[in-house]
C-alpha atoms as a PDB file:
ATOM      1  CA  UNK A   1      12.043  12.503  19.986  1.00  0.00           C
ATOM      2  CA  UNK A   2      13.232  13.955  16.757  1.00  0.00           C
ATOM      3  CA  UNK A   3      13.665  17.558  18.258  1.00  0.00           C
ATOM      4  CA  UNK A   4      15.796  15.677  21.331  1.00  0.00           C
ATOM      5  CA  UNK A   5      17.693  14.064  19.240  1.00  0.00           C
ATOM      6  CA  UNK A   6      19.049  17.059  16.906  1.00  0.00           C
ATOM      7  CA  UNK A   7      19.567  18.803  20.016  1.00  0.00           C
ATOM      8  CA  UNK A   8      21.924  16.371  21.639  1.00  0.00           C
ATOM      9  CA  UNK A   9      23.801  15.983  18.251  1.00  0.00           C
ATOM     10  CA  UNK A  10      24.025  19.809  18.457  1.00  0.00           C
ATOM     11  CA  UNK A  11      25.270  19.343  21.394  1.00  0.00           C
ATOM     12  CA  UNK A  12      27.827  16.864  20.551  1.00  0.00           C
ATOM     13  CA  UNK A  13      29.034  18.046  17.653  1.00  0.00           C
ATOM     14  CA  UNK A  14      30.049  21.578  18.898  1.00  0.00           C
ATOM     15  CA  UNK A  15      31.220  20.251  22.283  1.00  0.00           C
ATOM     16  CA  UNK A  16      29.005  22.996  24.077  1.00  0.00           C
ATOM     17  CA  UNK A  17      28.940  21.875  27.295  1.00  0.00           C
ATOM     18  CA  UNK A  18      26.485  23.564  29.652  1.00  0.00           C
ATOM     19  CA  UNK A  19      27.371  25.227  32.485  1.00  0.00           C
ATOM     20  CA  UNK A  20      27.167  22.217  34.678  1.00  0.00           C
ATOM     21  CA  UNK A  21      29.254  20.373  32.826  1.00  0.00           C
ATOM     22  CA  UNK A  22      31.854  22.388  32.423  1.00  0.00           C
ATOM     23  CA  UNK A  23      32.669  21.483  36.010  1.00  0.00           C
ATOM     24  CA  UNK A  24      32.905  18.404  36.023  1.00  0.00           C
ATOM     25  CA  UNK A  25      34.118  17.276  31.725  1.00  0.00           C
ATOM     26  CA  UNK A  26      37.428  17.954  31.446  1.00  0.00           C
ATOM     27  CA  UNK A  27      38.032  20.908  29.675  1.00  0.00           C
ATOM     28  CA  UNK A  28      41.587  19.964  28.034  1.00  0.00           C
ATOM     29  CA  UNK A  29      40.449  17.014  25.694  1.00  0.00           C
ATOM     30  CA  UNK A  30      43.421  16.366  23.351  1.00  0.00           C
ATOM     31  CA  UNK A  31      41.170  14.602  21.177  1.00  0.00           C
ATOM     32  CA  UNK A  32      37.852  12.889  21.153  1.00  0.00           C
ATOM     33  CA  UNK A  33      34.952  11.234  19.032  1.00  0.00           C
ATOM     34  CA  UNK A  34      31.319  10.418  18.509  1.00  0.00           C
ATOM     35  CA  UNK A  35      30.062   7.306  17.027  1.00  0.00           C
ATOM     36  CA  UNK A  36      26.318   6.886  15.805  1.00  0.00           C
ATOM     37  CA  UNK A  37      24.991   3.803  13.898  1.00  0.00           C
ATOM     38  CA  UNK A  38      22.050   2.777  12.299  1.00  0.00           C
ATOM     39  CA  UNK A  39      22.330  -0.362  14.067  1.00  0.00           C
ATOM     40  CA  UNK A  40      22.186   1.320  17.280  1.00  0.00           C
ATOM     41  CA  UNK A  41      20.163   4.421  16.987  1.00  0.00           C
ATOM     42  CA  UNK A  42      19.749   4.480  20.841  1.00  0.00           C
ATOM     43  CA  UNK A  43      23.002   5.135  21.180  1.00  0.00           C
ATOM     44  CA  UNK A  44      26.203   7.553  20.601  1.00  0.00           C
ATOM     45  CA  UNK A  45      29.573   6.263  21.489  1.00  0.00           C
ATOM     46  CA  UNK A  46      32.426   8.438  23.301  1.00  0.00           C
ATOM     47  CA  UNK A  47      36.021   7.945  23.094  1.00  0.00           C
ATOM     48  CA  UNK A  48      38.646  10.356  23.836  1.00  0.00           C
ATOM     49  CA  UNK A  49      41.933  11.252  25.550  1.00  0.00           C
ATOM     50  CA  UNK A  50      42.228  14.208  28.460  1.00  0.00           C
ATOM     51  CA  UNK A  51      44.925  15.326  30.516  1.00  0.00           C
ATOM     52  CA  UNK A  52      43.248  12.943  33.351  1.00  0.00           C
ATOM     53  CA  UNK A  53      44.328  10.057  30.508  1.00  0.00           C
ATOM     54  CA  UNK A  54      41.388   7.676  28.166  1.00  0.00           C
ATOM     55  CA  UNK A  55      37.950   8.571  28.667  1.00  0.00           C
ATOM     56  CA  UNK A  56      34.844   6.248  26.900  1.00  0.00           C
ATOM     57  CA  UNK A  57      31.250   6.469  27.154  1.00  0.00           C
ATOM     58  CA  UNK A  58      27.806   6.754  25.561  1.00  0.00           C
ATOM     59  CA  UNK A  59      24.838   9.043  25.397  1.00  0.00           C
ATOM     60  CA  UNK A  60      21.833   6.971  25.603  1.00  0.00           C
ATOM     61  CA  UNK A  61      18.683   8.769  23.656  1.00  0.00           C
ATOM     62  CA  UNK A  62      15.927   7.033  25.064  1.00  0.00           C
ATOM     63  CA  UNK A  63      17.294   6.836  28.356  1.00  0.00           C
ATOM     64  CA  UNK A  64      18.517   9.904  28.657  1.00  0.00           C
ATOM     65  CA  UNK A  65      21.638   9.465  30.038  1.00  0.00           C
ATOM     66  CA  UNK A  66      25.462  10.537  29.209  1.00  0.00           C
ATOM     67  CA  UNK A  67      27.654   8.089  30.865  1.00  0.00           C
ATOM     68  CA  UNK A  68      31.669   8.801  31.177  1.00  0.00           C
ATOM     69  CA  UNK A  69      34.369   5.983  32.522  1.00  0.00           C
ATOM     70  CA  UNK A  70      37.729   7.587  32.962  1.00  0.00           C
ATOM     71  CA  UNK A  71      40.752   4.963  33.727  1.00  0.00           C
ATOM     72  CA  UNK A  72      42.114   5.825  37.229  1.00  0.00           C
ATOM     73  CA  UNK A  73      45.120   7.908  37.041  1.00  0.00           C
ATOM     74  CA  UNK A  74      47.226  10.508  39.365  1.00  0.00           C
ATOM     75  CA  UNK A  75      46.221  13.570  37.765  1.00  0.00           C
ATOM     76  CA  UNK A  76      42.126  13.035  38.389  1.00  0.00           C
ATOM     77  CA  UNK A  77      43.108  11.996  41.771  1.00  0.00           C
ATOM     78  CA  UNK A  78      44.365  15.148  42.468  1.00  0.00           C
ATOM     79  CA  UNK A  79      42.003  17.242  40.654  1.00  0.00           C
ATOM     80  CA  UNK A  80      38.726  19.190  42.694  1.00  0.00           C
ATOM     81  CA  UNK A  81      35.984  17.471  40.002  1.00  0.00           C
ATOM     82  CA  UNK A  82      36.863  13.721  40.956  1.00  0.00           C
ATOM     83  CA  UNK A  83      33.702  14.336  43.783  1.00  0.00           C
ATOM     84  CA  UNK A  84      31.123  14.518  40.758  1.00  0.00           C
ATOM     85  CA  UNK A  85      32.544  10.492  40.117  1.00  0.00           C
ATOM     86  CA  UNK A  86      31.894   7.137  41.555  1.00  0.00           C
ATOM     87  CA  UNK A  87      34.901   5.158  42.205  1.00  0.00           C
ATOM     88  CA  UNK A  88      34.503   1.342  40.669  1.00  0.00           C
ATOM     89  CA  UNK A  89      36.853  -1.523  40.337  1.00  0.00           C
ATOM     90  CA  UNK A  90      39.719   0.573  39.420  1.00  0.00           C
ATOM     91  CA  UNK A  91      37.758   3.236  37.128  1.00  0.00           C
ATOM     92  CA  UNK A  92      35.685   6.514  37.523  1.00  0.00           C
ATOM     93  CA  UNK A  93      31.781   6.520  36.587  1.00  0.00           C
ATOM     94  CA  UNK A  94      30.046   9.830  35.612  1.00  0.00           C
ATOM     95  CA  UNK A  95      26.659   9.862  34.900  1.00  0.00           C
ATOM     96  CA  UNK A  96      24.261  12.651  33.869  1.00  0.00           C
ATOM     97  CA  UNK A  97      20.793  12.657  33.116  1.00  0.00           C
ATOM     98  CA  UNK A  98      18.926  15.154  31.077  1.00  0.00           C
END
């Protein structure tokens, strides 16, 4: 667990997105953040703004699971990696297991 868990901070941290992500994350974040707290260890919290408008989300650690909700706008409409997300009362889900 310990060795997962500095690895996804790793992850986090530098924003190094593997290759399969790259395709679907939006690559031109104007800002974002991570939130970890001792009260919930299970989890780190995502918030952020992209060109495809507010994204927020979590990385669950003992679920293994990133989860991304991005509020519906034009630009993701019209953008190729909408297919990778589920369309749900008036947001789009991502979720990636690793």
């Amino acid at each position: 667990f310990c060795l997962n868990l500095i690895s996804i901070l790793t992850f986090l941290i530098n924003i190094k997105l593997e290759e399969k992500l790259k395709k679907i994350i939006p690559y031109e974040i104007e800002n974002i953040s991570f939130k970890h707290s001792i009260f919930a260890i299970n989890k780190i919290y995502i918030n952020g703004n992209s060109k495809f408008g507010k994204l927020e989300g979590y990385v669950s650690l003992f679920e293994k699971v990133i989860k991304i909700e991005l509020e519906e706008s034009a630009e993701i409409k019209s953008s190729n990696f909408i297919k990778y997300f589920k369309y749900d009362n008036e947001r789009y889900l991502y979720e990636y297991r690793f």
